[in-house]
C-alpha atoms as a PDB file:
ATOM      1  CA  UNK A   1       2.675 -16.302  26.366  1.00  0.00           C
ATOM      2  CA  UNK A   2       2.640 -15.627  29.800  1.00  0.00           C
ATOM      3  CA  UNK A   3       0.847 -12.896  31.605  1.00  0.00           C
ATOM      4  CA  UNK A   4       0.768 -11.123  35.433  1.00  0.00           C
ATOM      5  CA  UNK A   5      -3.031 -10.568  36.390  1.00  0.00           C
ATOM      6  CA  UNK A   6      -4.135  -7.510  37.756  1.00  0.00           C
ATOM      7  CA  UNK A   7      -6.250  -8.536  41.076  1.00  0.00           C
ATOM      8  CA  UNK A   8      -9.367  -7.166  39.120  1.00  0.00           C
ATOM      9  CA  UNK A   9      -9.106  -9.102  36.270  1.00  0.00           C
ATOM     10  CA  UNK A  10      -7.971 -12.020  38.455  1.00  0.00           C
ATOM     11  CA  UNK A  11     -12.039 -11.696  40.194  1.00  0.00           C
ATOM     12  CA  UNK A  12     -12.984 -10.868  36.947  1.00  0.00           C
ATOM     13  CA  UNK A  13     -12.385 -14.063  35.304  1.00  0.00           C
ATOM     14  CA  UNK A  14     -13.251 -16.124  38.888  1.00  0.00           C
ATOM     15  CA  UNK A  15     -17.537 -15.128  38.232  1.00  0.00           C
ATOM     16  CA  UNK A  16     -17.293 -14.357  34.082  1.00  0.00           C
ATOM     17  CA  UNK A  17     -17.786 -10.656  34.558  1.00  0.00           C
ATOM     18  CA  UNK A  18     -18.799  -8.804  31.901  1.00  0.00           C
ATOM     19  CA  UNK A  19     -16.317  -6.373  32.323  1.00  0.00           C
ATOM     20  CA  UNK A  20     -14.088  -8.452  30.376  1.00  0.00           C
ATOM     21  CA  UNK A  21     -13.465  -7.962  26.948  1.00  0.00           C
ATOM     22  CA  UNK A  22     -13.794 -10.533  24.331  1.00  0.00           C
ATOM     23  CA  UNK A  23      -9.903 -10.691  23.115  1.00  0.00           C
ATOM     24  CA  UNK A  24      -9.454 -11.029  26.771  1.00  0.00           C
ATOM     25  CA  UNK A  25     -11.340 -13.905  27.235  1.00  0.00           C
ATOM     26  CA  UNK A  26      -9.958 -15.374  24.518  1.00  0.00           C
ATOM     27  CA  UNK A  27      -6.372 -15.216  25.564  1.00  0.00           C
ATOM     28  CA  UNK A  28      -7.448 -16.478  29.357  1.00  0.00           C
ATOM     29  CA  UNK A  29      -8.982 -19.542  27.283  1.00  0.00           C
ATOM     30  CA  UNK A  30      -6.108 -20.451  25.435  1.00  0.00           C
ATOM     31  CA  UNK A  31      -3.979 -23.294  27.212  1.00  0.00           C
ATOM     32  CA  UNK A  32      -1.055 -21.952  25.692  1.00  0.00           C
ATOM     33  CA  UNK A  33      -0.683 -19.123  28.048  1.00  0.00           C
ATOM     34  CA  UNK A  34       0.384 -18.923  31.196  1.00  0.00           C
ATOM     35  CA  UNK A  35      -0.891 -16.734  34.296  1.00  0.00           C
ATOM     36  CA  UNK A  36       0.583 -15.444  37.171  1.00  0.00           C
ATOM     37  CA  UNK A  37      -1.104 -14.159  40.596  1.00  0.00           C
ATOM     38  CA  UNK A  38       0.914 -12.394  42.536  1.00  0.00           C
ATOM     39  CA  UNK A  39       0.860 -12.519  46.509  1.00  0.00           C
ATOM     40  CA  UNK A  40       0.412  -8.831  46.429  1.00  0.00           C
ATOM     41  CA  UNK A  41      -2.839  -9.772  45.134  1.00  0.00           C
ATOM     42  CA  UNK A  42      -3.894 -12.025  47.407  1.00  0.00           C
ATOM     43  CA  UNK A  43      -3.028 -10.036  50.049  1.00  0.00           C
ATOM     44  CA  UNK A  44      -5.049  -7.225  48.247  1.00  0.00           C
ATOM     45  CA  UNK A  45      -8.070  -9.119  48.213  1.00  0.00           C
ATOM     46  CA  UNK A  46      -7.254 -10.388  51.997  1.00  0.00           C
ATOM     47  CA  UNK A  47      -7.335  -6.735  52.952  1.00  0.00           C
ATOM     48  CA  UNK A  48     -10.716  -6.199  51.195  1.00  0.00           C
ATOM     49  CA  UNK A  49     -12.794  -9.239  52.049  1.00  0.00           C
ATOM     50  CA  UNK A  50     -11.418  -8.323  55.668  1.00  0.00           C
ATOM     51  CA  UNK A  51     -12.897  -4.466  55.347  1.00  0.00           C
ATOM     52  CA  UNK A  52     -16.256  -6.170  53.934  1.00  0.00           C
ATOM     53  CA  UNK A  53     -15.194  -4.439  50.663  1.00  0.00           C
ATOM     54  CA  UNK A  54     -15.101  -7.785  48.896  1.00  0.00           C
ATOM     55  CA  UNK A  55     -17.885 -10.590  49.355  1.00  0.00           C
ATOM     56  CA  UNK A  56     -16.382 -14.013  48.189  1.00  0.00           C
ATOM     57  CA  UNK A  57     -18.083 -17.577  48.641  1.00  0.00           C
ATOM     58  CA  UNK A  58     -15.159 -18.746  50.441  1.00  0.00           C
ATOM     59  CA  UNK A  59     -12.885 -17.125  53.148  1.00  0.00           C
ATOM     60  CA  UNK A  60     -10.002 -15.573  50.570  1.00  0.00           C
ATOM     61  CA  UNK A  61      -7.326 -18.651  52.005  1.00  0.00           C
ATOM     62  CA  UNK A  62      -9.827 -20.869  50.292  1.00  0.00           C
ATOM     63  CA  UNK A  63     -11.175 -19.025  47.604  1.00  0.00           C
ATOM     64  CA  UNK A  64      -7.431 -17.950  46.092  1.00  0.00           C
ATOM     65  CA  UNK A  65      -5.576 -20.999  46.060  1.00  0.00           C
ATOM     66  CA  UNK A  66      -8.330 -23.269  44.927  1.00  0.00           C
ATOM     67  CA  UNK A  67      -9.814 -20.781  42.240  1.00  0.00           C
ATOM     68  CA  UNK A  68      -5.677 -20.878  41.249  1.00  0.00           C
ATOM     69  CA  UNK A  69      -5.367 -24.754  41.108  1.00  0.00           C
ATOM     70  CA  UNK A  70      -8.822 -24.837  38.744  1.00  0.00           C
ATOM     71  CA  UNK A  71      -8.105 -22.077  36.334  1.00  0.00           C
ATOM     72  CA  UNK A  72      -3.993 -22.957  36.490  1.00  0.00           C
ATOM     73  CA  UNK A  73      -3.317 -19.838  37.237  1.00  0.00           C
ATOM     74  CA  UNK A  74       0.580 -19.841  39.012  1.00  0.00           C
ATOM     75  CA  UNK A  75       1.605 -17.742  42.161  1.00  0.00           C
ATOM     76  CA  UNK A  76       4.376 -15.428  41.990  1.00  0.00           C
ATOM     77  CA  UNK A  77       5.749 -14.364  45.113  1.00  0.00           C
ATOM     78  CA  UNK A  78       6.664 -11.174  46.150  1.00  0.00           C
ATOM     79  CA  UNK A  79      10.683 -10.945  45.663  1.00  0.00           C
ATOM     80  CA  UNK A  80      12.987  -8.616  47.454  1.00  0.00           C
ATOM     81  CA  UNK A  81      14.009  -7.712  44.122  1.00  0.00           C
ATOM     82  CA  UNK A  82      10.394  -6.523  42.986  1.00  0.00           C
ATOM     83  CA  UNK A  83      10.304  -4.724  46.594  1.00  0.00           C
ATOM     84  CA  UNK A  84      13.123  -2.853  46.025  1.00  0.00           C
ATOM     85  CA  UNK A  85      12.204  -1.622  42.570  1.00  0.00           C
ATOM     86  CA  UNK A  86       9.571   0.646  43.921  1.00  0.00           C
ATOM     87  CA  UNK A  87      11.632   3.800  44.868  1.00  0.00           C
ATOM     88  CA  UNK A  88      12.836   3.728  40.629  1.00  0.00           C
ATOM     89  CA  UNK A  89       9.581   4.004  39.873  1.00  0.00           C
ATOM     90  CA  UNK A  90       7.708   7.140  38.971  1.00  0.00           C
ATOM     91  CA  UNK A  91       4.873   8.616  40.940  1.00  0.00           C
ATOM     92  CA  UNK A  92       2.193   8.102  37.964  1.00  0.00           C
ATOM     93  CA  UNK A  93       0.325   5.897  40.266  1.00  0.00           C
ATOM     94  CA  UNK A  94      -0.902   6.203  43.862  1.00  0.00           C
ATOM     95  CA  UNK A  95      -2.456   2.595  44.800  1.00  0.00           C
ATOM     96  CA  UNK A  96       0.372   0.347  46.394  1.00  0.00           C
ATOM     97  CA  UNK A  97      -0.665  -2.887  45.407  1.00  0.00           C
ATOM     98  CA  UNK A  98      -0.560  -1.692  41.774  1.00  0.00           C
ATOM     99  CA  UNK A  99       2.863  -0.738  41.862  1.00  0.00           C
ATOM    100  CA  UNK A 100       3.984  -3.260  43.326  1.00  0.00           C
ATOM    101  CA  UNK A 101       2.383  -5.176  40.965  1.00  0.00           C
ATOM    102  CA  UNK A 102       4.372  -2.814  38.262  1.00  0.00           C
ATOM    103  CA  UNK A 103       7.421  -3.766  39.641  1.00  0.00           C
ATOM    104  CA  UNK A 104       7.028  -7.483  39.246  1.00  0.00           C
ATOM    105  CA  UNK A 105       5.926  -7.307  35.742  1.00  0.00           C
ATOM    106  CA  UNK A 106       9.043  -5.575  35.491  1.00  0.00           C
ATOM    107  CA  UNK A 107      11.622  -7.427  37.143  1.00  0.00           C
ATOM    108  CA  UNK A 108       9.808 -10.981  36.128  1.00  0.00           C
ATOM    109  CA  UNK A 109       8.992  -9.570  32.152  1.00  0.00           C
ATOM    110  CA  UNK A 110       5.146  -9.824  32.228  1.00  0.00           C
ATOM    111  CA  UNK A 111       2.658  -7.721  30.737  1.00  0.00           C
ATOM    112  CA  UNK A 112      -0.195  -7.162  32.807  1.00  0.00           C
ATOM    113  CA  UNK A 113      -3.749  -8.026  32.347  1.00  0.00           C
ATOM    114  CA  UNK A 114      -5.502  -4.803  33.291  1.00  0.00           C
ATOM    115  CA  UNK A 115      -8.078  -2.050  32.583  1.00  0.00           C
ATOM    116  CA  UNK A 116      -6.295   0.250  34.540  1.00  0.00           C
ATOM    117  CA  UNK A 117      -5.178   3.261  32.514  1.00  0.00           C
ATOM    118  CA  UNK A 118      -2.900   4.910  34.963  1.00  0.00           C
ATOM    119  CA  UNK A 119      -0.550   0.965  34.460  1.00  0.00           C
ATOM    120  CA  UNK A 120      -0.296   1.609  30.901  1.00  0.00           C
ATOM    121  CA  UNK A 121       2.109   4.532  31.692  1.00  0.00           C
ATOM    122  CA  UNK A 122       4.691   2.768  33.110  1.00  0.00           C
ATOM    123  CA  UNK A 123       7.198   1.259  30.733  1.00  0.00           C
ATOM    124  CA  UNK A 124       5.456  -2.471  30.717  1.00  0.00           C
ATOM    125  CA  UNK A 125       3.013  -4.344  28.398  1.00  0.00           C
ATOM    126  CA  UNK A 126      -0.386  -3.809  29.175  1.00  0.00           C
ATOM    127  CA  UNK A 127      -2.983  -6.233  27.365  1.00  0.00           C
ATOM    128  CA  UNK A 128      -6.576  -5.542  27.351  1.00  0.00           C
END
């Protein structure tokens, strides 16, 4: 199956949080799935180590693409398709980044890998 991270669950999986679940884990382990990071999230987390919101062990044009490679985790760029999807969505969610994110899973068919409650309203697959 294949499946469009959420940027949390994306640093989540980078340092073994706790914070994810166990059916979680167990679908990032399998090798028959297939994730997606979108460049909304790595400009997301760009943003945030910039702001000193975000400590990573590498400057995040390091730390994303290699963490990527190792955990085979594809990129999925930011289409002018997805962009334009955002007006048709509702207003259910505030952050940018995660509607953006909505609209790829959309366009692209993914269900998102997410914790986020407010996601779960739109109509998309949330797994978690």
């Amino acid at each position: 199956m294949r499946f469009l991270l959420d940027t949390c669950t994306f640093l989540w999986w980078m340092v073994d949080a706790p914070r994810l679940p166990s059916g979680v884990r167990l679908l990032l382990g399998d090798p028959g799935n297939d994730f997606y990071l979108s460049a909304v999230s790595a400009w997301e987390i760009g943003l945030k180590y910039a702001s000193g919101r975000l400590a990573l062990p590498l400057p995040p044009e390091e730390y994303v693409p290699s963490r990527r490679r190792t955990c085979r985790i594809e990129g999925l760029p930011l289409t002018e398709e997805a962009a334009l999807y955002v007006p048709r969505l509702p207003k259910l969610h505030a952050d940018p980044f995660d509607r953006m994110l909505i609209c790829q899973a959309i366009i692209h068919g993914l269900p998102i890998l997410t914790p986020d409650p407010q996601i779960a309203r739109y109509p998309i697959r949330v797994v978690w």
